[in-house]
Protein backbone atom coordinates (compact mmCIF):
# COMPACT_ATOMS: atom_id res chain seq x y z
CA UNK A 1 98.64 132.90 96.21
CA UNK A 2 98.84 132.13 99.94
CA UNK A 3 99.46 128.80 100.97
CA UNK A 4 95.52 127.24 102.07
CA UNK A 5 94.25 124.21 102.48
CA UNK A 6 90.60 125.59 100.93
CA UNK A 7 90.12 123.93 97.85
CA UNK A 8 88.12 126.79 96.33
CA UNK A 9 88.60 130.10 95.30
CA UNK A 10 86.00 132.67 94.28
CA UNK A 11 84.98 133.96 91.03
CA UNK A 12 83.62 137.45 90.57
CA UNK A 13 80.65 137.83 87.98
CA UNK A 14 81.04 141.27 86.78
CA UNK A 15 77.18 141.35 85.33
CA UNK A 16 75.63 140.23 88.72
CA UNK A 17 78.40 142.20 90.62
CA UNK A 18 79.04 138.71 92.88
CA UNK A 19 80.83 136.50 93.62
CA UNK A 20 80.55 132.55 93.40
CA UNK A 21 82.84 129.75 94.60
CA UNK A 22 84.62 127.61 92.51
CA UNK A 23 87.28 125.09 91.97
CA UNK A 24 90.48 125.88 89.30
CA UNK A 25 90.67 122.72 87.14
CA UNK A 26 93.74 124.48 84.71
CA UNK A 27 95.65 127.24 83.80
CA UNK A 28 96.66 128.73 80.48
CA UNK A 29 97.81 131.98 79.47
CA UNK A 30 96.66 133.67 81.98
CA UNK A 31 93.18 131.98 82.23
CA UNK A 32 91.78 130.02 84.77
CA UNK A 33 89.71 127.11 84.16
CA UNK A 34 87.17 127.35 86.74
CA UNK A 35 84.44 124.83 88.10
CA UNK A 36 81.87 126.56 89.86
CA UNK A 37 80.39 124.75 93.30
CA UNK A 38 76.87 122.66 92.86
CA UNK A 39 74.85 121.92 94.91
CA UNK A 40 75.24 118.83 97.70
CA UNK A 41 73.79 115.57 95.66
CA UNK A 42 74.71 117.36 92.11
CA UNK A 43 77.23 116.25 89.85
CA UNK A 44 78.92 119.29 88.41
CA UNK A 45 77.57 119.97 84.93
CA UNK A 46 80.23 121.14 81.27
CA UNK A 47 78.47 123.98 81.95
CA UNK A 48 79.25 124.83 85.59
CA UNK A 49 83.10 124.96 83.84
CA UNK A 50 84.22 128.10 82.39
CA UNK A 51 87.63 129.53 81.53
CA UNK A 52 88.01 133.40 83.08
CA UNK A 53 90.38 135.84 83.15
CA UNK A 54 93.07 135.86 86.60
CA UNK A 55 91.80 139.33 87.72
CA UNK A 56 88.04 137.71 88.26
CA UNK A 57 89.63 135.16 90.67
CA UNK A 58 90.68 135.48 94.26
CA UNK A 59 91.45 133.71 97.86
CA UNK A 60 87.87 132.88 100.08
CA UNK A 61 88.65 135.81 102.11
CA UNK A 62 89.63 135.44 105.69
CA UNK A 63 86.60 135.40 108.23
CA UNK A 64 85.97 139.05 109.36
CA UNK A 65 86.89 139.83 113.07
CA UNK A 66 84.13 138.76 115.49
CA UNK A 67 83.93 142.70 116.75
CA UNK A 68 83.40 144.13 113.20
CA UNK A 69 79.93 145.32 112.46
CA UNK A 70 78.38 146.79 109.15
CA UNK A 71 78.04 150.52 109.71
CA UNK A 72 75.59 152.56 107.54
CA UNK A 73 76.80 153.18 103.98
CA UNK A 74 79.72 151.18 103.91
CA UNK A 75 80.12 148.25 100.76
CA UNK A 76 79.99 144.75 102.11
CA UNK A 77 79.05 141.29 100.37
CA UNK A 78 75.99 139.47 101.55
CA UNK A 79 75.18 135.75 101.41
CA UNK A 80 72.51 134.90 98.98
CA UNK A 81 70.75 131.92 96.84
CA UNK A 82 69.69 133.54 93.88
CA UNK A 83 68.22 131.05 92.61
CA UNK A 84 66.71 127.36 94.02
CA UNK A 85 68.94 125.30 91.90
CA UNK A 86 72.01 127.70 93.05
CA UNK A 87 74.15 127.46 95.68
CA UNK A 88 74.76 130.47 97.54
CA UNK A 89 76.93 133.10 97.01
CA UNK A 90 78.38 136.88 98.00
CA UNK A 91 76.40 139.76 95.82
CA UNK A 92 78.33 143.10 96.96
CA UNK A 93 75.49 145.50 98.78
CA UNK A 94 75.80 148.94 100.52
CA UNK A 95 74.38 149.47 104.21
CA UNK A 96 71.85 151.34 104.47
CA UNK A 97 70.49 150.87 108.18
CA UNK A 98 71.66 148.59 110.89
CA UNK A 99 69.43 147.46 113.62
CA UNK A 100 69.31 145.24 116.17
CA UNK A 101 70.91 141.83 114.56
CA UNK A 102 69.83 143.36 111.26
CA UNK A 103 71.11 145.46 108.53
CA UNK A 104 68.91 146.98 105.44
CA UNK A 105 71.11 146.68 102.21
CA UNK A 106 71.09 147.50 98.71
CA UNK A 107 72.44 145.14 96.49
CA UNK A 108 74.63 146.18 93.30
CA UNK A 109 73.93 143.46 91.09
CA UNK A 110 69.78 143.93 89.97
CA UNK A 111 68.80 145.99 87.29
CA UNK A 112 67.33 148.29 89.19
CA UNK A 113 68.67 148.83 92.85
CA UNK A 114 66.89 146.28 95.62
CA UNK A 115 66.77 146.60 98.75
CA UNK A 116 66.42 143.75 101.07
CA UNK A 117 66.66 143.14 105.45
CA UNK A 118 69.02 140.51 105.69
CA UNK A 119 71.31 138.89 109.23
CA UNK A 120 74.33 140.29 110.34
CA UNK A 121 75.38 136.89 110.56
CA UNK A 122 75.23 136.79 106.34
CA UNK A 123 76.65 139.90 106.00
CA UNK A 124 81.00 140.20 105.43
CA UNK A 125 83.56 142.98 104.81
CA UNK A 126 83.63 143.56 101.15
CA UNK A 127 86.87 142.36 99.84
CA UNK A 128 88.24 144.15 96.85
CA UNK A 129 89.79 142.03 93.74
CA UNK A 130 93.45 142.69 93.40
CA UNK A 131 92.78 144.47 90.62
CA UNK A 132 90.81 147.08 92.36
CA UNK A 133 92.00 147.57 95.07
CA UNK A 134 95.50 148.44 92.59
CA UNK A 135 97.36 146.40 95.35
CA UNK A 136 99.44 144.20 92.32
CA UNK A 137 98.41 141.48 90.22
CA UNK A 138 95.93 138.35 90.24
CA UNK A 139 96.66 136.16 92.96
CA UNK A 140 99.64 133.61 91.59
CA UNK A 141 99.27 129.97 90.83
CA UNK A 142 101.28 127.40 89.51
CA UNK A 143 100.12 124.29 87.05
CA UNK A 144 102.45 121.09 87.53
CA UNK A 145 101.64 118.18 85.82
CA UNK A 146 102.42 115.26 87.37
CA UNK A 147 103.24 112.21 84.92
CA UNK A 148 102.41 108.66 85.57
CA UNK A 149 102.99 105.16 83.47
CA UNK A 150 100.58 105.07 80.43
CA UNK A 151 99.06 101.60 82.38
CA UNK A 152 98.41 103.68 85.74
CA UNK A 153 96.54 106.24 83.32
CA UNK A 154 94.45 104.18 81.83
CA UNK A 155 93.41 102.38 85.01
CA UNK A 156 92.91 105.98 86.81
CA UNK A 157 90.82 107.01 84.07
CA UNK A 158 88.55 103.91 83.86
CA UNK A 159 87.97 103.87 87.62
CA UNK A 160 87.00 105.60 90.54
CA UNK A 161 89.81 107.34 92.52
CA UNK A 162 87.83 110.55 93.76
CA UNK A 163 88.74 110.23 96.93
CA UNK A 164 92.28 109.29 96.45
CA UNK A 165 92.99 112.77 94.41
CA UNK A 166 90.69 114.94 97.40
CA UNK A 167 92.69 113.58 99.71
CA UNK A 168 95.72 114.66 98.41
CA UNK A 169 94.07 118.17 97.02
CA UNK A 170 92.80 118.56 100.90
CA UNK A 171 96.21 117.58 103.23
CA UNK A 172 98.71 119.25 100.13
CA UNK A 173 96.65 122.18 100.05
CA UNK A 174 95.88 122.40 96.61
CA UNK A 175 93.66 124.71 94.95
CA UNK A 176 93.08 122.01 91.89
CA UNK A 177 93.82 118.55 91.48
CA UNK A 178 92.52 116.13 88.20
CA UNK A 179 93.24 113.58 86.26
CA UNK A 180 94.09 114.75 82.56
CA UNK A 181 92.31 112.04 80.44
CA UNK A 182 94.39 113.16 77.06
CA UNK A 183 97.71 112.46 78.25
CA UNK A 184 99.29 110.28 81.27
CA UNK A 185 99.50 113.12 83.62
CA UNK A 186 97.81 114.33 87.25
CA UNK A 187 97.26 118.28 87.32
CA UNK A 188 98.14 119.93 89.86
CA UNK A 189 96.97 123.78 91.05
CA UNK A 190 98.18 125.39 93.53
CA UNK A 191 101.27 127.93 95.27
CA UNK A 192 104.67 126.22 95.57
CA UNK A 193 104.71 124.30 98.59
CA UNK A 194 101.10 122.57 98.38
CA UNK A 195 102.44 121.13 94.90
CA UNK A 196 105.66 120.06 96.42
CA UNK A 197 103.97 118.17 99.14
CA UNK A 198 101.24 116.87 96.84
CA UNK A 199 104.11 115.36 94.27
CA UNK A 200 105.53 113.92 97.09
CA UNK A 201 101.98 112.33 98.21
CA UNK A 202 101.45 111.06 94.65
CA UNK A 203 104.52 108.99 95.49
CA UNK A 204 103.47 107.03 97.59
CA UNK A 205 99.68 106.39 96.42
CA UNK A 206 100.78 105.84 93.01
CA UNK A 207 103.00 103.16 94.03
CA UNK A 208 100.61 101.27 96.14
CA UNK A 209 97.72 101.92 93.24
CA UNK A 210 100.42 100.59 91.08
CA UNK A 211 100.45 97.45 93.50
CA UNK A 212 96.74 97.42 93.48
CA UNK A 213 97.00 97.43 89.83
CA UNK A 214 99.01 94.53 89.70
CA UNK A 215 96.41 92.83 92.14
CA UNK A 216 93.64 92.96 90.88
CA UNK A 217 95.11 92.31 87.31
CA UNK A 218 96.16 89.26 88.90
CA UNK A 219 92.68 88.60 90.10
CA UNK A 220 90.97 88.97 86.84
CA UNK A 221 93.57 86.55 84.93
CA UNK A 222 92.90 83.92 87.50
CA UNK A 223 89.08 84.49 87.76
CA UNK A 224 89.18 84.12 83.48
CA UNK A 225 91.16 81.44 84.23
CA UNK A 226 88.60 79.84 86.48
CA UNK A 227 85.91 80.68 84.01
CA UNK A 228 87.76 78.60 81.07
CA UNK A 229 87.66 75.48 83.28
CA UNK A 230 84.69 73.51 82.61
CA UNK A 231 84.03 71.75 85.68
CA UNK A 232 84.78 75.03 87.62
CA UNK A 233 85.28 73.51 90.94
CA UNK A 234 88.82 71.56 90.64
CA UNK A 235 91.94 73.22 91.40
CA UNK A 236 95.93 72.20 90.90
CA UNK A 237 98.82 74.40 92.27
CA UNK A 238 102.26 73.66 93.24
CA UNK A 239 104.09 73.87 96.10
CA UNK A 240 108.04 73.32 97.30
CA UNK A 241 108.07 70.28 99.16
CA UNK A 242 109.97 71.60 101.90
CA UNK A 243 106.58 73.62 102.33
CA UNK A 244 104.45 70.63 102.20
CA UNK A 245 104.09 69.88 105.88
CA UNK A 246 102.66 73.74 106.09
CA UNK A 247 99.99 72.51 103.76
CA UNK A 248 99.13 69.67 105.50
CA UNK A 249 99.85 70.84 109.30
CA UNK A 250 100.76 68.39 112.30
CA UNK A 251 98.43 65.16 111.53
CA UNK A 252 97.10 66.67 108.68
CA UNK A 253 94.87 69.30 110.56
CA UNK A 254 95.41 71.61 108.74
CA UNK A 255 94.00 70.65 105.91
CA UNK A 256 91.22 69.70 107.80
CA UNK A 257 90.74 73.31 109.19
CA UNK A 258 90.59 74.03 105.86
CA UNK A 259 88.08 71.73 104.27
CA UNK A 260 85.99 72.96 106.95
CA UNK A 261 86.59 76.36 106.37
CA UNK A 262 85.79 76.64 102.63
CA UNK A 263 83.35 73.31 102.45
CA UNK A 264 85.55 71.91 99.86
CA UNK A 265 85.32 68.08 99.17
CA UNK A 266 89.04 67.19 99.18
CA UNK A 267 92.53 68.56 99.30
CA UNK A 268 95.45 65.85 97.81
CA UNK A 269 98.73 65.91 98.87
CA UNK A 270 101.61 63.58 97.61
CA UNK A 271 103.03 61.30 99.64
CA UNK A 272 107.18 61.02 100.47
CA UNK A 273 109.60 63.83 100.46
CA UNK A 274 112.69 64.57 97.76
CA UNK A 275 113.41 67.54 96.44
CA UNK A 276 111.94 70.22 93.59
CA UNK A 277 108.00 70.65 93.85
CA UNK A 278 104.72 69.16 95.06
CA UNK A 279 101.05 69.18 92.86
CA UNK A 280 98.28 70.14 95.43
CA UNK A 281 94.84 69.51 94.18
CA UNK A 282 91.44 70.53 95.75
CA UNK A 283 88.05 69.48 94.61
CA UNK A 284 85.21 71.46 96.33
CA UNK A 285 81.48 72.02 94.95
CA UNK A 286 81.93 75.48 93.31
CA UNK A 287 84.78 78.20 92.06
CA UNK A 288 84.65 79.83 95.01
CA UNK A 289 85.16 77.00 98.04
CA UNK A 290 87.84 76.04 95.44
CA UNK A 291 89.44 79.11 95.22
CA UNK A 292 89.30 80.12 98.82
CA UNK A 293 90.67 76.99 100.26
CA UNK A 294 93.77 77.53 97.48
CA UNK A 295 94.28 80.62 99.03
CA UNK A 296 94.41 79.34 102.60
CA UNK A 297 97.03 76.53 101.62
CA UNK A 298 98.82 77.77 98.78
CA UNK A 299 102.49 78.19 100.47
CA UNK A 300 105.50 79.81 99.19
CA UNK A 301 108.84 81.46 100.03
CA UNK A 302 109.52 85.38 98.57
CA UNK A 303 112.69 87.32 99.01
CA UNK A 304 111.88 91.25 99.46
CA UNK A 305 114.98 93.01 98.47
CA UNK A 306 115.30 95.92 100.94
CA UNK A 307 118.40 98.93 101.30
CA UNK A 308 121.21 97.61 104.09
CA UNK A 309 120.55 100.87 105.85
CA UNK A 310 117.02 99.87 106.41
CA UNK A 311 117.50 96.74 107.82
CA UNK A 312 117.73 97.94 111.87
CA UNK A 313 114.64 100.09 111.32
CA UNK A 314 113.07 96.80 109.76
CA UNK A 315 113.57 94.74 112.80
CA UNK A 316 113.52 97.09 115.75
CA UNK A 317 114.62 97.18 119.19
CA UNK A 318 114.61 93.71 120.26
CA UNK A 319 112.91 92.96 117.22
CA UNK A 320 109.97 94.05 117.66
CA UNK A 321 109.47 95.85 114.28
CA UNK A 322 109.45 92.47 112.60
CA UNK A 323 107.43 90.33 115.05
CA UNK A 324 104.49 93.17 114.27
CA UNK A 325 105.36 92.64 110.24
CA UNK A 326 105.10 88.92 110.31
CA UNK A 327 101.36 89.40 112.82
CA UNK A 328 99.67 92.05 110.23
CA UNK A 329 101.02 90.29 107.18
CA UNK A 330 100.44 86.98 108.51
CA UNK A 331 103.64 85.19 107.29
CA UNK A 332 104.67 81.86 108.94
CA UNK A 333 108.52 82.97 109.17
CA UNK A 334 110.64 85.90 108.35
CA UNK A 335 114.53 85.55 107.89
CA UNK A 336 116.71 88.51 107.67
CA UNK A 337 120.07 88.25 105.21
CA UNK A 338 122.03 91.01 105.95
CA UNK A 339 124.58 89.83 103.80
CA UNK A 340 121.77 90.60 101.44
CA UNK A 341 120.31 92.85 102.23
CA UNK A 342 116.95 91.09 101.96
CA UNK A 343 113.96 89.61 103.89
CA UNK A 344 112.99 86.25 103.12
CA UNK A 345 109.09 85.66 104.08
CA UNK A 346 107.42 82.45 104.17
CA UNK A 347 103.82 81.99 104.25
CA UNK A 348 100.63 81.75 101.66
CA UNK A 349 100.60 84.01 98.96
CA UNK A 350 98.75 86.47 100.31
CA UNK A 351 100.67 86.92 103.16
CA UNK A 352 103.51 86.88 100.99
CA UNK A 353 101.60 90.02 98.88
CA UNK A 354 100.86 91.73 102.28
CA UNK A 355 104.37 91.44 103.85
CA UNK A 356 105.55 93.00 100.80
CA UNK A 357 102.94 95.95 100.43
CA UNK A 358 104.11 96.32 104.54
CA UNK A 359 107.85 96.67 103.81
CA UNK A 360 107.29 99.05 100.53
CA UNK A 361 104.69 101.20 103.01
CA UNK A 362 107.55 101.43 105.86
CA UNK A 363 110.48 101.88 103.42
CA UNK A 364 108.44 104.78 102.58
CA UNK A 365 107.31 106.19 105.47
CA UNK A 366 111.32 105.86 106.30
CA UNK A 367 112.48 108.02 103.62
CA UNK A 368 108.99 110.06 104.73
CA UNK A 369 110.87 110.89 108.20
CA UNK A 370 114.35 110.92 106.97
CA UNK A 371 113.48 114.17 104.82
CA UNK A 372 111.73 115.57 107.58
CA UNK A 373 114.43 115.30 110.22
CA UNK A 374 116.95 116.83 107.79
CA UNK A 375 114.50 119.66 107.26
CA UNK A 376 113.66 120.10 110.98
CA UNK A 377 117.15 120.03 111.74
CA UNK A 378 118.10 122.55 109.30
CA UNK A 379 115.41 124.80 110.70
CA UNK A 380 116.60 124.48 114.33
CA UNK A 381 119.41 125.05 113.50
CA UNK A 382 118.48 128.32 111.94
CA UNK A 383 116.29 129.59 114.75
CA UNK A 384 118.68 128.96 117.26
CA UNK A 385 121.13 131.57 114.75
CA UNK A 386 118.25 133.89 114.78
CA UNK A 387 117.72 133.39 118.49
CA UNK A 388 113.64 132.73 117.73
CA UNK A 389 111.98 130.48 120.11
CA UNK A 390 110.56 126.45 119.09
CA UNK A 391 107.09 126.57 118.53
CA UNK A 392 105.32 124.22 121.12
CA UNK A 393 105.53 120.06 120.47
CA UNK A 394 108.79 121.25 118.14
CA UNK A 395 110.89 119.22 120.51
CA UNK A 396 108.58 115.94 120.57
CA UNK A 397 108.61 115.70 116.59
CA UNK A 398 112.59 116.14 116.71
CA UNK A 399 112.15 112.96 118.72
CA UNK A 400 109.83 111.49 116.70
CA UNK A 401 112.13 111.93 113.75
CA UNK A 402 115.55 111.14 115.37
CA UNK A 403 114.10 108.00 116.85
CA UNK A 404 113.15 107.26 113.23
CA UNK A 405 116.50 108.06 112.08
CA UNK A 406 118.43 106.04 114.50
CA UNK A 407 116.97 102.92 113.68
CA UNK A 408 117.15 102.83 110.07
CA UNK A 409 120.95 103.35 110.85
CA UNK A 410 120.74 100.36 112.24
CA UNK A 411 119.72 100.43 115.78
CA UNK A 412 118.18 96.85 116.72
């Protein structure tokens, strides 16, 4: 099948002699499983799915050249609703007169031949199946599965990630893309290179949904835990002591930015230094004051483990990489152990959570342009064998890339 990034394909209905959109949900033994378009504001029904035979399937066809006009007695497909609660779809028709911005046709499909006056602008080539037009077989697809952790699965399943599977299904390509809710796996439909590129999209958002995971796993222990706790508005944590004075701030403002922040009573700090860890304790009128002011004060230091040869692409030229890391993430301090390698963040643990989702993003959008500027260089260097010219913009992506490159070798 030719590489598309329209989700749908079309089905043919040999009884109605049409044909209807559709989505391809599986593949087995030569079958399609097929989900036929609704429409807008209507959940597809069981019974809009349907497994048919590869011959009754085929591409959208390509839009028919703006100077191409029906001519009397020649097949076409017309663009009808049957029916109210149908969307539309292409019933194959002979001309019978053209005029004007009109054509009279004669639809296939009806018991008995009907003739109807429909636009030009409704009106396409007809597009024989493969089958008929004895050009070769079916269109080809290919089903990949995909295979996640049994954890992931279950959390995919139980929630909403629609728009996390059309995205992929819409920049990949795909002609199918769904969650299989037997076993641990993502299905993928689709020609070669779509499912390539969709695997290697599913990298990336399954490791950040795996981080999400985590999150919000995190969030629901400590909101049970907050439920258990009958007074629900006291709070201990602790916290290094060398982080203390980060808690408190310069004459103790910070925790008074705090209190007035969240509208929590009190926040108490011990008093004195030494060694080994500090018990921070905040009193406030409800969970949430409590729980919010935690969040604002509860400091710690994390070490992100991170490949040497990242390290330059990490900090930048001049460092300006990981002045931008420590601003979005919000950390107080980063230190970089090259010795390592690792980055050692310092801040509240949220920051902490969103320096680390920042370095796992980059690390991956690293390897992201690492693959591509081996590929593009292994297709310049072909073209320039074959002596074919660079399409337009080739030469600012090479940039794009090498820049890329350069600096994860180490380039500060």
């Amino acid at each position: 099948m030719a590489e598309t990034s329209s989700p749908w394909v079309e089905v043919y209905v040999p009884d109605s002699k049409c044909y209807y959109r559709a989505s391809i949900l599986d593949i087995n033994n030569g079958k399609f499983l097929v989900c036929f378009e609704s429409l807008p504001g209507f959940a597809p029904a069981e019974a809009d799915m349907e497994w048919v035979t590869s011959d009754l399937v085929r591409e959208v066809p390509v839009p028919a050249d703006p100077s191409w006009a029906p001519k009397e007695g020649e097949m076409v497909e017309v663009r009808v609703q049957a029916e109210d609660h149908e969307p539309f779809s292409w019933w194959e028709a002979s001309v019978t007169q053209v005029k004007g911005g009109f054509c009279k046709v004669r639809y296939l499909g009806w018991e008995q031949s009907k003739d109807d006056i429909v636009e030009l602008e409704n009106v396409r080539p007809a597009t024989p199946r493969a089958r008929d037009a004895g050009s070769g077989p079916a269109p080809t697809c290919f089903k990949q599965e995909y295979r996640i952790g049994d954890k992931m699965h279950k959390w995919l399943v139980a929630t909403d990630n629609a728009s996390v599977l059309a995205d992929v299904q819409r920049r990949a390509g795909l002609l199918g893309i769904r969650v299989d809710v037997k076993k641990p796996v993502i299905i993928l439909i689709g020609s070669e290179r779509p499912i390539r590129k969709a695997m290697l999209m599913l990298d990336v958002h399954v490791k950040h949904l795996s981080d999400l995971q985590r999150l919000q796993a995190e969030r629901e222990t400590l909101q049970r835990a907050r439920e258990r706790v009958d007074s629900g508005a006291r709070d201990e944590f602790a916290v290094a002591r060398d982080l203390l004075g980060l808690v408190v701030g310069k004459n103790g403002k910070n925790i008074e930015r705090v209190k007035a922040a969240t509208g929590v009573y009190a926040i108490e700090t011990p008093r004195g230094g030494g060694g080994g860890s500090a018990k921070v304790t905040i009193i406030g009128p409800n969970k949430d004051s409590v729980a919010k002011a935690r969040e604002m004060l509860e400091y710690a230091e994390e070490e992100v483990p991170v490949p040497a040869a990242a390290i330059g692409y990490l900090i930048g030229k001049s460092g300006k990489n990981l002045r931008d890391l420590e601003e979005r993430a919000g950390v107080v301090r980063c230190v970089v152990h090259k010795a390592g390698p690792a980055m050692r963040f310092v801040g509240t643990r949220m920051a902490l959570e969103q320096a680390r989702l920042l370095v796992e993003l980059e690390l991956s959008y690293l390897h992201a342009y690492e693959e591509e500027s081996s590929e593009l260089k292994r297709l310049s260097l072909e073209a320039r064998r074959l002596n074919v010219r660079m399409p337009p913009g080739s030469c600012g992506a090479a940039a794009v890339l090498s820049s890329a490159s350069e600096r994860s070798a180490g380039a500060v």
